[in-house]
PDB file of N, CA and C in Angstrom:
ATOM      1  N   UNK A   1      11.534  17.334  -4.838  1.00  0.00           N
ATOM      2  CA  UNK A   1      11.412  16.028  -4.213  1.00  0.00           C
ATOM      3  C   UNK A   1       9.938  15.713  -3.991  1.00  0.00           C
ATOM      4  N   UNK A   2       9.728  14.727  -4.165  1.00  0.00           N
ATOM      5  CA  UNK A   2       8.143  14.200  -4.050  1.00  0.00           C
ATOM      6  C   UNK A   2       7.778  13.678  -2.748  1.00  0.00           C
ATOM      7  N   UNK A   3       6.640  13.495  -2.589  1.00  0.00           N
ATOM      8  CA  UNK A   3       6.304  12.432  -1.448  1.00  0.00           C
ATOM      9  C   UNK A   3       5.820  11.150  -1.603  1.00  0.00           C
ATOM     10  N   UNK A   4       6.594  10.767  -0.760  1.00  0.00           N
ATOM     11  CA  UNK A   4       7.022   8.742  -0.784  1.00  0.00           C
ATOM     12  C   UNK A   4       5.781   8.427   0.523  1.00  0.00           C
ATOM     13  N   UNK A   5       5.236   7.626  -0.642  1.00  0.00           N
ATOM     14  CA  UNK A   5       3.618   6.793  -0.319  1.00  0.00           C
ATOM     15  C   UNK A   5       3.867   5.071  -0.140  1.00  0.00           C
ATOM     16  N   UNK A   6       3.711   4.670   0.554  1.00  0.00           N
ATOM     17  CA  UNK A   6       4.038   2.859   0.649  1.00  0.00           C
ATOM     18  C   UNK A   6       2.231   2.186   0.714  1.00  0.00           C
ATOM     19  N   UNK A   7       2.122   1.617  -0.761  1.00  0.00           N
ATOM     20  CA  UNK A   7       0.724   1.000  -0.405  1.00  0.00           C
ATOM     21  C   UNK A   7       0.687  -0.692  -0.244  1.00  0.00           C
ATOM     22  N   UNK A   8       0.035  -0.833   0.011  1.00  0.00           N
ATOM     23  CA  UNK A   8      -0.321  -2.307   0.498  1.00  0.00           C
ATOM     24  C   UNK A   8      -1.290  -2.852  -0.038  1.00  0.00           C
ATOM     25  N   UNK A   9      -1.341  -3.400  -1.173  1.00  0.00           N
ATOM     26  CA  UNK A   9      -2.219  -4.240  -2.014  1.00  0.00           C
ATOM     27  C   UNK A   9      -2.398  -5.813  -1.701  1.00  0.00           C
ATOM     28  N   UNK A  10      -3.517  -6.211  -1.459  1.00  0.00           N
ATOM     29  CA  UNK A  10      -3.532  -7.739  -0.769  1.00  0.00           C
ATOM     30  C   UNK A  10      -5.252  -8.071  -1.386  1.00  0.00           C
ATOM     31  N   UNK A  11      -5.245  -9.374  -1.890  1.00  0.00           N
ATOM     32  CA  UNK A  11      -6.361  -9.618  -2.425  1.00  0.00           C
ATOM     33  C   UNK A  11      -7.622 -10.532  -1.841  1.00  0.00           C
ATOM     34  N   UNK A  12      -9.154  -9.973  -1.926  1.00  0.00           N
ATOM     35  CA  UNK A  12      -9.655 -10.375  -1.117  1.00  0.00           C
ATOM     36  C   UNK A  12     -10.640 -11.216  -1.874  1.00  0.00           C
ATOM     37  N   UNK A  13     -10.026 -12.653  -1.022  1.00  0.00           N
ATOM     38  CA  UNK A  13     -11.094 -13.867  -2.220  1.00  0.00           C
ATOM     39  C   UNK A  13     -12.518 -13.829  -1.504  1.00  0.00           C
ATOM     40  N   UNK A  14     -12.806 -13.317  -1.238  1.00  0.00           N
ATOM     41  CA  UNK A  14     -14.597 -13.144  -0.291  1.00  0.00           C
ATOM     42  C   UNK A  14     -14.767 -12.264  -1.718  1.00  0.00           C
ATOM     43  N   UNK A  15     -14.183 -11.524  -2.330  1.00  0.00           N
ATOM     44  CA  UNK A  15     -14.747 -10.263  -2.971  1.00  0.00           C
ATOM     45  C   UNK A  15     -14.567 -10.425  -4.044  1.00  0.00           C
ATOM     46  N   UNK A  16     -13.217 -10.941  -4.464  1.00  0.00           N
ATOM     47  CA  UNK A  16     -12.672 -11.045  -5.527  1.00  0.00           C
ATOM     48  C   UNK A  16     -12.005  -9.672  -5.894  1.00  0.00           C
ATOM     49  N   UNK A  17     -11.686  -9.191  -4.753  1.00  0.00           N
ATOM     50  CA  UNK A  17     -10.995  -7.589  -5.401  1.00  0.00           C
ATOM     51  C   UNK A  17      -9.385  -7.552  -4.812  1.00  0.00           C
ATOM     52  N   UNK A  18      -9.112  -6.925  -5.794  1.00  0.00           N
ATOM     53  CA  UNK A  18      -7.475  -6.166  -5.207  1.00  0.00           C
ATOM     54  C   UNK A  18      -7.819  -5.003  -4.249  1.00  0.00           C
ATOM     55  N   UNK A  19      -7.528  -5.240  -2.905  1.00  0.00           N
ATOM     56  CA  UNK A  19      -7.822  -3.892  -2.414  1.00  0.00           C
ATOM     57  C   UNK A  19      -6.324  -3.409  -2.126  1.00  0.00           C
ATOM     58  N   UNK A  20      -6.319  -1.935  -1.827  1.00  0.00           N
ATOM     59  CA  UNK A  20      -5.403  -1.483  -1.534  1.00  0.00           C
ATOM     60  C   UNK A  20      -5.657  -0.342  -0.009  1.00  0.00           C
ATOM     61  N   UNK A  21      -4.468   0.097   0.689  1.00  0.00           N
ATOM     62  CA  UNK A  21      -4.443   1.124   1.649  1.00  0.00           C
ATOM     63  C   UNK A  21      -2.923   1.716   2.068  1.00  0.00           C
ATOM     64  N   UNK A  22      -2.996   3.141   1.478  1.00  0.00           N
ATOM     65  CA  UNK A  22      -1.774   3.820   1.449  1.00  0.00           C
ATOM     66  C   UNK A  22      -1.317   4.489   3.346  1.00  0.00           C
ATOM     67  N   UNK A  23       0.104   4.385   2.970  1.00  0.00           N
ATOM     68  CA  UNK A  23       0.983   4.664   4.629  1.00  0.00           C
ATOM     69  C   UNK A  23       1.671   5.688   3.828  1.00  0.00           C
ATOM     70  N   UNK A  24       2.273   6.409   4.932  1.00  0.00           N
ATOM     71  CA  UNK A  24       3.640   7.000   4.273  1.00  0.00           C
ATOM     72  C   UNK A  24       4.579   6.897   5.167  1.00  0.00           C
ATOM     73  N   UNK A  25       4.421   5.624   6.005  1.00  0.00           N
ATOM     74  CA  UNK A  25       5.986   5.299   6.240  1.00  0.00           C
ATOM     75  C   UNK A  25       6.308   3.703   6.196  1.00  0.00           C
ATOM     76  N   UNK A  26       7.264   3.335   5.912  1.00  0.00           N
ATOM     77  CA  UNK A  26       7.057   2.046   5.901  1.00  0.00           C
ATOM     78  C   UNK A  26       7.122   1.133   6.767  1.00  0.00           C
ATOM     79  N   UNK A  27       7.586   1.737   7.919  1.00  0.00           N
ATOM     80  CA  UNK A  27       7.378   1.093   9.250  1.00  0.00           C
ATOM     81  C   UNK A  27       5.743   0.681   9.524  1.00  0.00           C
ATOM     82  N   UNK A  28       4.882   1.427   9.310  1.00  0.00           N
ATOM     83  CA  UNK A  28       3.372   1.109   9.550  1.00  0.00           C
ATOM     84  C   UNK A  28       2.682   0.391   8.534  1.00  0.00           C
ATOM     85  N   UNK A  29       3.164   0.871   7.098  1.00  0.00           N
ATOM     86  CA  UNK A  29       2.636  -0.204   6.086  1.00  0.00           C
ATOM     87  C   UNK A  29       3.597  -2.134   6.423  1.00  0.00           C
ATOM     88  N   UNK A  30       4.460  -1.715   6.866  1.00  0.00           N
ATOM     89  CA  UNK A  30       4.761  -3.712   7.390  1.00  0.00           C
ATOM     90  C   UNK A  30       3.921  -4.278   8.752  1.00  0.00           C
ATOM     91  N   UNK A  31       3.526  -3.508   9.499  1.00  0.00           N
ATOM     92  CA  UNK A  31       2.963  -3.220  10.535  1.00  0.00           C
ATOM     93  C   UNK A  31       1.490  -4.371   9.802  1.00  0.00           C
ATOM     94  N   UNK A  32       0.952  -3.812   9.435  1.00  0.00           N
ATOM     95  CA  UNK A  32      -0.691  -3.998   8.616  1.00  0.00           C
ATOM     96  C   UNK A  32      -0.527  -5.226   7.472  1.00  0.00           C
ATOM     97  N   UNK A  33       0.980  -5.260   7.270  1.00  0.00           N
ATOM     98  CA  UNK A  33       0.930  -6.367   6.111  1.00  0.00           C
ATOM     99  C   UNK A  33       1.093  -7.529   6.923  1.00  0.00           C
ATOM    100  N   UNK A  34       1.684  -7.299   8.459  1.00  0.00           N
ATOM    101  CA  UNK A  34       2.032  -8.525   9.070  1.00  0.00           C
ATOM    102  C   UNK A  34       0.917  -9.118   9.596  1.00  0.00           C
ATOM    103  N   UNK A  35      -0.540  -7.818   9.791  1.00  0.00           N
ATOM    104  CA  UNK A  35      -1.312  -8.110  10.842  1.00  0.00           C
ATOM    105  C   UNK A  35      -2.709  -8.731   9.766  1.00  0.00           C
ATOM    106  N   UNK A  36      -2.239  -8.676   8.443  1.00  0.00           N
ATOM    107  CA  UNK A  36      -3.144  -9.241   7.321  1.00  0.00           C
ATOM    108  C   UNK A  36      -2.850 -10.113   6.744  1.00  0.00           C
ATOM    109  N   UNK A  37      -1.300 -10.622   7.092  1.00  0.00           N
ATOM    110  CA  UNK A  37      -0.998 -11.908   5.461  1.00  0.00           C
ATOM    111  C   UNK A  37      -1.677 -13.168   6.004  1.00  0.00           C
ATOM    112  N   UNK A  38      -2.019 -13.730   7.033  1.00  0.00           N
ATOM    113  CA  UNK A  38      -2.841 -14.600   7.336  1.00  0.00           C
ATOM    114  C   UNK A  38      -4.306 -14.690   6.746  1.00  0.00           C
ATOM    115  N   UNK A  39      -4.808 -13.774   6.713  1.00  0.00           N
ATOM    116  CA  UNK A  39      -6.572 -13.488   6.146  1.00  0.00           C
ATOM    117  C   UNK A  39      -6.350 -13.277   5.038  1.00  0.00           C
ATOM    118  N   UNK A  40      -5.494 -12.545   4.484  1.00  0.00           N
ATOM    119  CA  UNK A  40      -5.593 -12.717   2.628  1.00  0.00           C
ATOM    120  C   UNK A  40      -4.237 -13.043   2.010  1.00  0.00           C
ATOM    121  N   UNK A  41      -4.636 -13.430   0.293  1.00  0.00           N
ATOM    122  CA  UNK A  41      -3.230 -13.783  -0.349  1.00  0.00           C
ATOM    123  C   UNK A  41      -3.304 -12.466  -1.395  1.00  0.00           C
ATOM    124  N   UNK A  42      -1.739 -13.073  -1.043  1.00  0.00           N
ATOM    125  CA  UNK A  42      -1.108 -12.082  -2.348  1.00  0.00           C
ATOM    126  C   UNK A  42      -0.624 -10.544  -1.661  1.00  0.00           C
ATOM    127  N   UNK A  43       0.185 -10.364  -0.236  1.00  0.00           N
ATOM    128  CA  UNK A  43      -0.374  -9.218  -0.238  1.00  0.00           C
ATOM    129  C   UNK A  43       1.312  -8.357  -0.781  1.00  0.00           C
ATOM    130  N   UNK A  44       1.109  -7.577  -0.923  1.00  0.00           N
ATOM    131  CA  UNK A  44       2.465  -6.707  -1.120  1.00  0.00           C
ATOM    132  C   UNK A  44       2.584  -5.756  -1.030  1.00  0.00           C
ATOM    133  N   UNK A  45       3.773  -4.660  -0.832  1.00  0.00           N
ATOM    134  CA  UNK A  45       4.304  -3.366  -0.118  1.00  0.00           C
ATOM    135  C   UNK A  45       4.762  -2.725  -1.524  1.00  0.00           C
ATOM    136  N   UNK A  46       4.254  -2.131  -2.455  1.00  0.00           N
ATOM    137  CA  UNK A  46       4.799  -1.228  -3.416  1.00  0.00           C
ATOM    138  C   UNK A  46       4.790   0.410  -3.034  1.00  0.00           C
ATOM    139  N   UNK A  47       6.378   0.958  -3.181  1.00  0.00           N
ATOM    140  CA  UNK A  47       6.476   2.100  -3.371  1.00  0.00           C
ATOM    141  C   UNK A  47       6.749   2.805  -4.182  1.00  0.00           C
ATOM    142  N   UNK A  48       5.699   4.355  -3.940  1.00  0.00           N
ATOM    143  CA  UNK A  48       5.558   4.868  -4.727  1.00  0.00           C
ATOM    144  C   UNK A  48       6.299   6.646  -4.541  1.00  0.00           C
ATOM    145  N   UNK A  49       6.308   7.332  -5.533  1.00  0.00           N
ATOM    146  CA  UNK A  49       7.052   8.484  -5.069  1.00  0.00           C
ATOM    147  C   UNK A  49       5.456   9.704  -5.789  1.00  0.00           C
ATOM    148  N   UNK A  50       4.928  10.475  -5.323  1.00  0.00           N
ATOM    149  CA  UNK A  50       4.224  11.470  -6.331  1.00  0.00           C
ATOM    150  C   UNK A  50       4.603  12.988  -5.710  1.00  0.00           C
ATOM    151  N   UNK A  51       4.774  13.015  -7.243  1.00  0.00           N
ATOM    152  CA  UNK A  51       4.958  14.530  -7.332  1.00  0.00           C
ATOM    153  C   UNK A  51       4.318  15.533  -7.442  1.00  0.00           C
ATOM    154  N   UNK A  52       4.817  16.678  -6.750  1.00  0.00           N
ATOM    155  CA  UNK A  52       3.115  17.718  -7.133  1.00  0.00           C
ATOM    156  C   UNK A  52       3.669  18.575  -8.395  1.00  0.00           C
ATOM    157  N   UNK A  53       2.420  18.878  -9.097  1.00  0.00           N
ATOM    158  CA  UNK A  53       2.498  19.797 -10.178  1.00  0.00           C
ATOM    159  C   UNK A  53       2.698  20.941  -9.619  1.00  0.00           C
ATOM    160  N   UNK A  54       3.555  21.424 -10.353  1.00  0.00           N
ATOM    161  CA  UNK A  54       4.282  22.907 -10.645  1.00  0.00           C
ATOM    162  C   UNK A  54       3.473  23.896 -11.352  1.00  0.00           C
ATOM    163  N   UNK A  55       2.888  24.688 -11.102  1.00  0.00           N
ATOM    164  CA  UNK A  55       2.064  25.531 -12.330  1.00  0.00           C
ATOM    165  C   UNK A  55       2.642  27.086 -12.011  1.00  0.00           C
ATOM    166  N   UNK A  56       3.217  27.575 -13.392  1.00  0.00           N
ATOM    167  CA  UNK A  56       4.179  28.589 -13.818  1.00  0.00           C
ATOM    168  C   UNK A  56       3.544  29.432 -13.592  1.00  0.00           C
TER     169      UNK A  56
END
């Protein structure tokens, strides 16, 4: 089983960049999306799962 990462990508027109900042729960990544969708567009909650390598 991997570990489940929730990032928050929201774009910043001062910069012109996609920034991003990873949670790992998703209670705190909605937390930060609520306390940002006013100051920037575009923002969104993608999850992710990563796995660790196995070495035999």
């Amino acid at each position: 089983m991997g570990k489940v990462e929730y990032i928050v990508f929201y774009y910043n027109c001062e910069t012109f960049e996609v920034c991003k900042k990873s949670f790992s729960a998703l209670t705190d990544a909605k937390v930060f999306k609520n306390e940002i969708i006013e100051e920037y567009e575009s923002v969104d909650i993608i999850k992710r799962t990563v796995f660790e390598e196995l070495i035999l």
